[in-house]
PDB file of N, CA and C in Angstrom:
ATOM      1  N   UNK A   1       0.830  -1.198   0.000  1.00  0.00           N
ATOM      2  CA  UNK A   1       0.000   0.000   0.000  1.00  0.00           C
ATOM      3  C   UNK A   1       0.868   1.253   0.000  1.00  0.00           C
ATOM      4  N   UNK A   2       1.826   1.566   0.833  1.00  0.00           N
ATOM      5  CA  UNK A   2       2.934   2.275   0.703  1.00  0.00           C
ATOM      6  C   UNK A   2       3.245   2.924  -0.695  1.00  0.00           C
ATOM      7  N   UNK A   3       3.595   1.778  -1.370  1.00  0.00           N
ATOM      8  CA  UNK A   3       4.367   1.938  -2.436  1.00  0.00           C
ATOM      9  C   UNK A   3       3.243   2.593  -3.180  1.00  0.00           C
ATOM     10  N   UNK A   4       2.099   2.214  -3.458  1.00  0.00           N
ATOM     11  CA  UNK A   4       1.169   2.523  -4.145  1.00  0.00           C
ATOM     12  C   UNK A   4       0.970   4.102  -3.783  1.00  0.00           C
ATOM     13  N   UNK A   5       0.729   4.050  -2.951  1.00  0.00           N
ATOM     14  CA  UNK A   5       0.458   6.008  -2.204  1.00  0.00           C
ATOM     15  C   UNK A   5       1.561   6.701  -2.761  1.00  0.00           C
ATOM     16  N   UNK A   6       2.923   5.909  -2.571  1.00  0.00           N
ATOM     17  CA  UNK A   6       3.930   7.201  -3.145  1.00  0.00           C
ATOM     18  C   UNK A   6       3.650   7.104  -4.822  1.00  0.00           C
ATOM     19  N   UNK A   7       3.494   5.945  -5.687  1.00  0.00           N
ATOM     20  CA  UNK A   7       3.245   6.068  -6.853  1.00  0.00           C
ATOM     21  C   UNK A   7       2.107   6.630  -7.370  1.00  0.00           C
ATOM     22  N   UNK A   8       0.911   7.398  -6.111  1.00  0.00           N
ATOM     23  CA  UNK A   8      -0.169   8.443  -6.715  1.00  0.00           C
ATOM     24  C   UNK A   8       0.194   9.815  -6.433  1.00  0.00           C
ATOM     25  N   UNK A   9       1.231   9.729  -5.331  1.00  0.00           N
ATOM     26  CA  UNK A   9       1.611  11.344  -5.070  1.00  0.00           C
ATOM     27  C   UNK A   9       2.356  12.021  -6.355  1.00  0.00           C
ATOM     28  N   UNK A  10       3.732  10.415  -6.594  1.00  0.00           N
ATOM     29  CA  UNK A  10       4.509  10.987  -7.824  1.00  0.00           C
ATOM     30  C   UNK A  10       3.253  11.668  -9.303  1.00  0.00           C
ATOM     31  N   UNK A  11       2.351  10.675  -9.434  1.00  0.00           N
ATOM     32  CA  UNK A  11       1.546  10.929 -10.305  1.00  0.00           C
ATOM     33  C   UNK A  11       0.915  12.011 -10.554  1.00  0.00           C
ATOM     34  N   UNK A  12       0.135  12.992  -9.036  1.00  0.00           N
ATOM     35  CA  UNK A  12      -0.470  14.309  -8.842  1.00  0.00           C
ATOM     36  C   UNK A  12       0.498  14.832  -9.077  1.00  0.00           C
ATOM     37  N   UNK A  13       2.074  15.158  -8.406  1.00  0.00           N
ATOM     38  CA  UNK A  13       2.890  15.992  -8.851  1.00  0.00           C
ATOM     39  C   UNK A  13       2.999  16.139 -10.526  1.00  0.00           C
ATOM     40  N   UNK A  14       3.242  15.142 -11.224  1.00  0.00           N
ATOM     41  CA  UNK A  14       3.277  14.792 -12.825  1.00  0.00           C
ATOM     42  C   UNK A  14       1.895  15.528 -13.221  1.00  0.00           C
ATOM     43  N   UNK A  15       1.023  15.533 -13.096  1.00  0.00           N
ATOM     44  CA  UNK A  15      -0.443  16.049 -13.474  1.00  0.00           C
ATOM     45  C   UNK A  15      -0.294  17.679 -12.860  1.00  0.00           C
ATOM     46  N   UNK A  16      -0.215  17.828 -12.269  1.00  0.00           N
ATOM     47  CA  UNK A  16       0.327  19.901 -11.597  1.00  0.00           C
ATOM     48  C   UNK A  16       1.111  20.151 -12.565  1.00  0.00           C
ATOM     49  N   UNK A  17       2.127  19.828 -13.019  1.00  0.00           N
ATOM     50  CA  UNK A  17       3.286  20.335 -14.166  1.00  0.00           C
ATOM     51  C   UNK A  17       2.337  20.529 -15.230  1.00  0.00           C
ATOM     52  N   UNK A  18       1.505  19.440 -15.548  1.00  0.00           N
ATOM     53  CA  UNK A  18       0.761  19.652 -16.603  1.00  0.00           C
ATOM     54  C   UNK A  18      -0.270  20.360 -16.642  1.00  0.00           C
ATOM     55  N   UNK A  19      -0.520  21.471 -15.690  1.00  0.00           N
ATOM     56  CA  UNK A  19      -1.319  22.523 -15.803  1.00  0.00           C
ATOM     57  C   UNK A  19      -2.569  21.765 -15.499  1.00  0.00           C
ATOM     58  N   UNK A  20      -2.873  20.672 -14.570  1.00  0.00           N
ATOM     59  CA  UNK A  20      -3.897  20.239 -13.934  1.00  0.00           C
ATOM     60  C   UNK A  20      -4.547  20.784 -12.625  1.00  0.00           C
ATOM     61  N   UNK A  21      -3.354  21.342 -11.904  1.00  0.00           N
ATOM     62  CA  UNK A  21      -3.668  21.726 -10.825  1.00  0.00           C
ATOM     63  C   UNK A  21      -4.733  22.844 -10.073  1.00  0.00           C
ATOM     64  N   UNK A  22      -5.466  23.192 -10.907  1.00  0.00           N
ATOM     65  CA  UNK A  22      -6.655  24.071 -10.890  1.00  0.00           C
ATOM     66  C   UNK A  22      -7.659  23.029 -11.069  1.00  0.00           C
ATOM     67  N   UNK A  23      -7.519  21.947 -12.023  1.00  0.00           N
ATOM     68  CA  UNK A  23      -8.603  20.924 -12.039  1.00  0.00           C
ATOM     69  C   UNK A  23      -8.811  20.441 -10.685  1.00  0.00           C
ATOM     70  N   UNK A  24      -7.362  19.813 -10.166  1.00  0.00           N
ATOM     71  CA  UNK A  24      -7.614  19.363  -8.810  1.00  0.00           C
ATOM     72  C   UNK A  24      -8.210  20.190  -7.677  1.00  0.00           C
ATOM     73  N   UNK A  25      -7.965  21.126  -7.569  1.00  0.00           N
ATOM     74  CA  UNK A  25      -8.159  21.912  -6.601  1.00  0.00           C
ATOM     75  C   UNK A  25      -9.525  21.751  -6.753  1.00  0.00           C
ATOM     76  N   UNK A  26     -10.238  22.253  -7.493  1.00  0.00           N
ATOM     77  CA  UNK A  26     -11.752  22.583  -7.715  1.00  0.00           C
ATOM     78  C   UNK A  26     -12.672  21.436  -7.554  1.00  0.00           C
ATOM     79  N   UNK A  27     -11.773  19.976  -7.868  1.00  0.00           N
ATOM     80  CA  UNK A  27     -12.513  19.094  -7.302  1.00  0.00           C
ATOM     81  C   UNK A  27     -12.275  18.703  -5.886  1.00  0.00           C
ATOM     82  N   UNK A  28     -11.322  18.764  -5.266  1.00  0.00           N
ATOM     83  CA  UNK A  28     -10.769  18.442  -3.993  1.00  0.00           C
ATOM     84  C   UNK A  28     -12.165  19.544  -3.368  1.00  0.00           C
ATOM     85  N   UNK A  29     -12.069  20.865  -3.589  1.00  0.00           N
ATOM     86  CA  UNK A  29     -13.368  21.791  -3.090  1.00  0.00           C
ATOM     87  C   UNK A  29     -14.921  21.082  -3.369  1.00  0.00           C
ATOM     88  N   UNK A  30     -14.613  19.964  -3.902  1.00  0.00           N
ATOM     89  CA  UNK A  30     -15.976  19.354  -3.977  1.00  0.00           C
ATOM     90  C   UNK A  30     -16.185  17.905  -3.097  1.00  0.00           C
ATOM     91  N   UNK A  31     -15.078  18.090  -2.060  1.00  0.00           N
ATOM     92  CA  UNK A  31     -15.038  16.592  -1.451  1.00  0.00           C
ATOM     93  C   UNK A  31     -14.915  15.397  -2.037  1.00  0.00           C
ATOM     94  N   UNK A  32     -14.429  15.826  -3.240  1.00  0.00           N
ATOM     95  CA  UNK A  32     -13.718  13.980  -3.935  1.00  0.00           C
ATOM     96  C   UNK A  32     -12.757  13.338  -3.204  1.00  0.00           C
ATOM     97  N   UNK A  33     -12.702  12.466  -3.429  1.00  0.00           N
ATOM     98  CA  UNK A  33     -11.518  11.480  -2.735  1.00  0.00           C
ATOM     99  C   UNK A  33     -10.089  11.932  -3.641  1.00  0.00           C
ATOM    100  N   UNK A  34      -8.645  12.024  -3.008  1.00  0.00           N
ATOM    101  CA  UNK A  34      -8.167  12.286  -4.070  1.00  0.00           C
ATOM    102  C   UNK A  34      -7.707  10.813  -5.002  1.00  0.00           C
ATOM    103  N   UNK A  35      -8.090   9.779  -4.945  1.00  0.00           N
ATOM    104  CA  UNK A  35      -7.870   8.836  -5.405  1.00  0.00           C
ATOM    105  C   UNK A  35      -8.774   8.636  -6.587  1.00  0.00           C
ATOM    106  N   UNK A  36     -10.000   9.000  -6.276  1.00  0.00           N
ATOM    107  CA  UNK A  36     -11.113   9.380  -6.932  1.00  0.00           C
ATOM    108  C   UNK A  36     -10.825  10.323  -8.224  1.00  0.00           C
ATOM    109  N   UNK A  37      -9.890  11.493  -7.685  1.00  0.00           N
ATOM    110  CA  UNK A  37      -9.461  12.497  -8.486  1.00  0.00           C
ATOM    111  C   UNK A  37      -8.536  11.944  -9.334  1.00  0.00           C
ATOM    112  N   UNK A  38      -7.481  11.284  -8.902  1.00  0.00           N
ATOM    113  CA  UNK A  38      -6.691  10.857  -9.874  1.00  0.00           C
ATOM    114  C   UNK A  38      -7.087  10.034 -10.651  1.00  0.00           C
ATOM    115  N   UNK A  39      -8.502   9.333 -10.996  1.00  0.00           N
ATOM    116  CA  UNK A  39      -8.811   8.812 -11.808  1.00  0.00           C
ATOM    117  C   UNK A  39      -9.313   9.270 -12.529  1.00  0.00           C
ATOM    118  N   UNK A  40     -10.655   9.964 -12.467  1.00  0.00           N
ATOM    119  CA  UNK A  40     -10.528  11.012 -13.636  1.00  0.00           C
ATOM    120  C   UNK A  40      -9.988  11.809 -14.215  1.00  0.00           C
ATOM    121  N   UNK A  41      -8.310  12.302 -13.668  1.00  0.00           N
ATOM    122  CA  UNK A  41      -7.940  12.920 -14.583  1.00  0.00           C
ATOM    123  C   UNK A  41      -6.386  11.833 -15.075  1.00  0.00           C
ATOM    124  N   UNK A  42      -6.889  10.932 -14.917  1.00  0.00           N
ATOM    125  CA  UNK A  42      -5.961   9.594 -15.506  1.00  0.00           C
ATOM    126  C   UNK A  42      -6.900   9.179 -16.809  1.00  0.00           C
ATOM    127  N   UNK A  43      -8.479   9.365 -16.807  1.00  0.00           N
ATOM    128  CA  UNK A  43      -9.181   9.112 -17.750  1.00  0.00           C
ATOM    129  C   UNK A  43      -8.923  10.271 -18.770  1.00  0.00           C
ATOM    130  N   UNK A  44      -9.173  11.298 -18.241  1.00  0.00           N
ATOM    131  CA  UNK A  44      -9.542  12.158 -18.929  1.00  0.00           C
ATOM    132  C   UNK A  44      -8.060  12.651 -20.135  1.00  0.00           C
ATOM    133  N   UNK A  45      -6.543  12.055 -19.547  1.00  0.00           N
ATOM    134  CA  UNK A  45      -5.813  11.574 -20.098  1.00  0.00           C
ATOM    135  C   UNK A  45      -5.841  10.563 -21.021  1.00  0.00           C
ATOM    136  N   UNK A  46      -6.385  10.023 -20.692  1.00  0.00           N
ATOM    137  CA  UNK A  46      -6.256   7.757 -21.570  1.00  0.00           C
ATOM    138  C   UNK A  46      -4.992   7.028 -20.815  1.00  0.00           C
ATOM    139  N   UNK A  47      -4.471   7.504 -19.717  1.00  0.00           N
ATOM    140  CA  UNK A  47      -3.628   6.452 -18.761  1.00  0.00           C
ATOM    141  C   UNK A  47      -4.299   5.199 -18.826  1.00  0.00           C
ATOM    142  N   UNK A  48      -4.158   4.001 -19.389  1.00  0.00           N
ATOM    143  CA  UNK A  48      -5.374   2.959 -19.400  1.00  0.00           C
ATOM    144  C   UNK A  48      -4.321   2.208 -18.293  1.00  0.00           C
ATOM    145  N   UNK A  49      -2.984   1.969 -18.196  1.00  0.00           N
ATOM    146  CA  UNK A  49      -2.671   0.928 -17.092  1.00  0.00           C
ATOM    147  C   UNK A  49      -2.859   2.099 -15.564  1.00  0.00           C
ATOM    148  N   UNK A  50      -2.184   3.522 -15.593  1.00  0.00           N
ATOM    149  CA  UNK A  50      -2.644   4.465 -14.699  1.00  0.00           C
ATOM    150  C   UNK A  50      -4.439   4.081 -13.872  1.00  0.00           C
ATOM    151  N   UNK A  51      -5.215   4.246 -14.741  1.00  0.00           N
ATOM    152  CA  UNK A  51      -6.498   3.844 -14.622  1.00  0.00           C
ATOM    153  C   UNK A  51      -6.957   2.336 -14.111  1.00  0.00           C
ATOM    154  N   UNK A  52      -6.158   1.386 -14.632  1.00  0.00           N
ATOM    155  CA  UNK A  52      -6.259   0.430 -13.722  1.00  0.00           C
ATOM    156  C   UNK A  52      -5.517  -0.027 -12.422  1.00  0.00           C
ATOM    157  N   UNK A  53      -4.840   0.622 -12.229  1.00  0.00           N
ATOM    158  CA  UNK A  53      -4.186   0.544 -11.002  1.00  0.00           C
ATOM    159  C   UNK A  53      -5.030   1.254 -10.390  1.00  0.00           C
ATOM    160  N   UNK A  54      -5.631   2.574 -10.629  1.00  0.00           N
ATOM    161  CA  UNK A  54      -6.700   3.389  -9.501  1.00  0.00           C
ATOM    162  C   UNK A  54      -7.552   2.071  -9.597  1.00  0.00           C
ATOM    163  N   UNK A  55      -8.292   1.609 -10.103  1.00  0.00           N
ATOM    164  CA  UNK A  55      -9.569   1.009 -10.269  1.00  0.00           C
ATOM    165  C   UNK A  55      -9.392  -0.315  -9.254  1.00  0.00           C
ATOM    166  N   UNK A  56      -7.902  -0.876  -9.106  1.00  0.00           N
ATOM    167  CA  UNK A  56      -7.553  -1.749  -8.579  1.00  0.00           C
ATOM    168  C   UNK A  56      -7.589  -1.657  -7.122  1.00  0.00           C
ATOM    169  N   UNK A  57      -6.877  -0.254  -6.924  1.00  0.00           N
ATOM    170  CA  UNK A  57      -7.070  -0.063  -5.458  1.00  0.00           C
ATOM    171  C   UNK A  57      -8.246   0.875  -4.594  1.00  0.00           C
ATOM    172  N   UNK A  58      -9.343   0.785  -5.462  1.00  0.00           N
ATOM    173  CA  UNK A  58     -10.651   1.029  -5.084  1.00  0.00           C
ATOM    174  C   UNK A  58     -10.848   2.803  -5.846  1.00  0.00           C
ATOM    175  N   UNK A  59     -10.765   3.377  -6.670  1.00  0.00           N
ATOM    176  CA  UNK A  59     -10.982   4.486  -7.038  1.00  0.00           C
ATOM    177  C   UNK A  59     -12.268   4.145  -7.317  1.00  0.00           C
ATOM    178  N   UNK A  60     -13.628   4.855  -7.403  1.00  0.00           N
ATOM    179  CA  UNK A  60     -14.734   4.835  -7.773  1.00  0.00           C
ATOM    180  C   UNK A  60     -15.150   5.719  -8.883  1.00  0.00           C
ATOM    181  N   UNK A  61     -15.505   4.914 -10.026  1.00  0.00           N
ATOM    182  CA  UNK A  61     -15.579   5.420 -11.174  1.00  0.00           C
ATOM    183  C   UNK A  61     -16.780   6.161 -11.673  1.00  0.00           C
ATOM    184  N   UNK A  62     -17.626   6.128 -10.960  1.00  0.00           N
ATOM    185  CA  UNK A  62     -18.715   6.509 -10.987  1.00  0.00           C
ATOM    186  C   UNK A  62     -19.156   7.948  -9.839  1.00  0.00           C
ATOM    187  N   UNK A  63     -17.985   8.708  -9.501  1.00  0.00           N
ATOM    188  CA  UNK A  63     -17.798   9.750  -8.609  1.00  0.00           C
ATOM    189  C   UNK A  63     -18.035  10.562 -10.094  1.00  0.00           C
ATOM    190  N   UNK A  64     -19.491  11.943  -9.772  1.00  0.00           N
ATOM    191  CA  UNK A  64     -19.233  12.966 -10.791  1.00  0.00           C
ATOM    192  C   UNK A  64     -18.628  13.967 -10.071  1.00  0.00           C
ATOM    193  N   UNK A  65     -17.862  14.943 -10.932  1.00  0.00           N
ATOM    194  CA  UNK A  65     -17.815  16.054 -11.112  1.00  0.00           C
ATOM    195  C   UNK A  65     -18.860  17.461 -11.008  1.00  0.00           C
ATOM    196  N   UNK A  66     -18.352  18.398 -10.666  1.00  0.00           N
ATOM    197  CA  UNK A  66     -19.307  19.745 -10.805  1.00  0.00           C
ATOM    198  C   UNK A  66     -19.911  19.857 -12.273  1.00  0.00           C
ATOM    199  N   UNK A  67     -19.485  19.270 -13.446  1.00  0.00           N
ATOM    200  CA  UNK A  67     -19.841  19.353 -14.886  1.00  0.00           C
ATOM    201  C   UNK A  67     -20.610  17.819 -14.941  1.00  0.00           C
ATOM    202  N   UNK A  68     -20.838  16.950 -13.713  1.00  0.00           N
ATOM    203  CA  UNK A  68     -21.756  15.654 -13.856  1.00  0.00           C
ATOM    204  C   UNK A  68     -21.027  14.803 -14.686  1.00  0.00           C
ATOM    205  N   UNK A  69     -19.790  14.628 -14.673  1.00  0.00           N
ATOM    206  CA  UNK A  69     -19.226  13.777 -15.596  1.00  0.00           C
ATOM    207  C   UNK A  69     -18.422  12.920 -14.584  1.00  0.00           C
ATOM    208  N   UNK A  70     -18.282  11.633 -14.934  1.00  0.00           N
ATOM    209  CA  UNK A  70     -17.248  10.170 -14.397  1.00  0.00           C
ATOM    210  C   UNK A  70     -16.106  10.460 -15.037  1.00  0.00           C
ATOM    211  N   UNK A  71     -15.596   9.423 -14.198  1.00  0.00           N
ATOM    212  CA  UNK A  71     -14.310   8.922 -15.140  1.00  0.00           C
ATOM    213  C   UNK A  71     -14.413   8.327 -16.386  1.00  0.00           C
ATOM    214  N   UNK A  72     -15.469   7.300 -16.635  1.00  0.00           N
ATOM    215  CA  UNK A  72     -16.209   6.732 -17.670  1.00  0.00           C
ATOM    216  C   UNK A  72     -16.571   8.052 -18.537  1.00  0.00           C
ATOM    217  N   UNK A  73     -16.797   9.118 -18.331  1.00  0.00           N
ATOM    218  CA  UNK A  73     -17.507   9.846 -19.347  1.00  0.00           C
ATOM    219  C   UNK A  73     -16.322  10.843 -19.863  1.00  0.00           C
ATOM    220  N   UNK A  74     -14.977  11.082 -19.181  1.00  0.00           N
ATOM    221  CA  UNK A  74     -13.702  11.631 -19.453  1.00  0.00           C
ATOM    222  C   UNK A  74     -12.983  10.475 -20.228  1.00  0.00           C
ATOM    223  N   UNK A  75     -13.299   9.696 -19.578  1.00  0.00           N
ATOM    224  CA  UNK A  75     -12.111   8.362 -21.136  1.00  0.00           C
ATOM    225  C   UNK A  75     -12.954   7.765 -22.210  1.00  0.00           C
ATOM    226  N   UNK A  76     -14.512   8.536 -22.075  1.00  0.00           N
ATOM    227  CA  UNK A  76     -14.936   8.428 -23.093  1.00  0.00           C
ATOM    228  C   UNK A  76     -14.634   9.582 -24.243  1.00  0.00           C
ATOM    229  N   UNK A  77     -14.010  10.684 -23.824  1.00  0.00           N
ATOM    230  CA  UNK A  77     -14.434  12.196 -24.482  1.00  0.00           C
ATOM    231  C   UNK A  77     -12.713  12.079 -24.902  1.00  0.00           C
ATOM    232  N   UNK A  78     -11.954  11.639 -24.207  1.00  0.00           N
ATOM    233  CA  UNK A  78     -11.072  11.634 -24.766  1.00  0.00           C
ATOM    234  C   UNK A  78     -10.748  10.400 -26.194  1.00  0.00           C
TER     235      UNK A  78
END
């Protein structure tokens, strides 16, 4: 589990560089999980092994957004 936590922190840091970090914020202000968070914006990427590793260690894919959208509906749009 360890290992896994530091391999989602490295990941949020990697996603902030990429000018995500306003995404996060705005959902974190919406009480998402941030595990939750990193899956939709792992979808909303196309990370497909990223995405299964959240999915593996319980991310819920079916958490919307302020725009009513999943993770399912971000790796669909992408």
């Amino acid at each position: 589990m360890k290992l896994f936590c530091l391999q989602c922190f490295n990941y949020t840091r990697m996603l902030a560089v990429e000018d995500t970090y306003d995404k996060m914020e705005a959902l974190l202000n919406q009480n998402i999980h941030p595990v939750d968070i990193l899956l939709m914006l792992a979808a909303s990427k196309g990370d497909k092994p990223k995405i299964e590793e959240l999915l593996r260690a319980g991310a819920k894919y079916d958490v919307k957004d302020a725009d009513e959208c999943t993770a399912l509906d971000r790796a669909v749009d992408e």
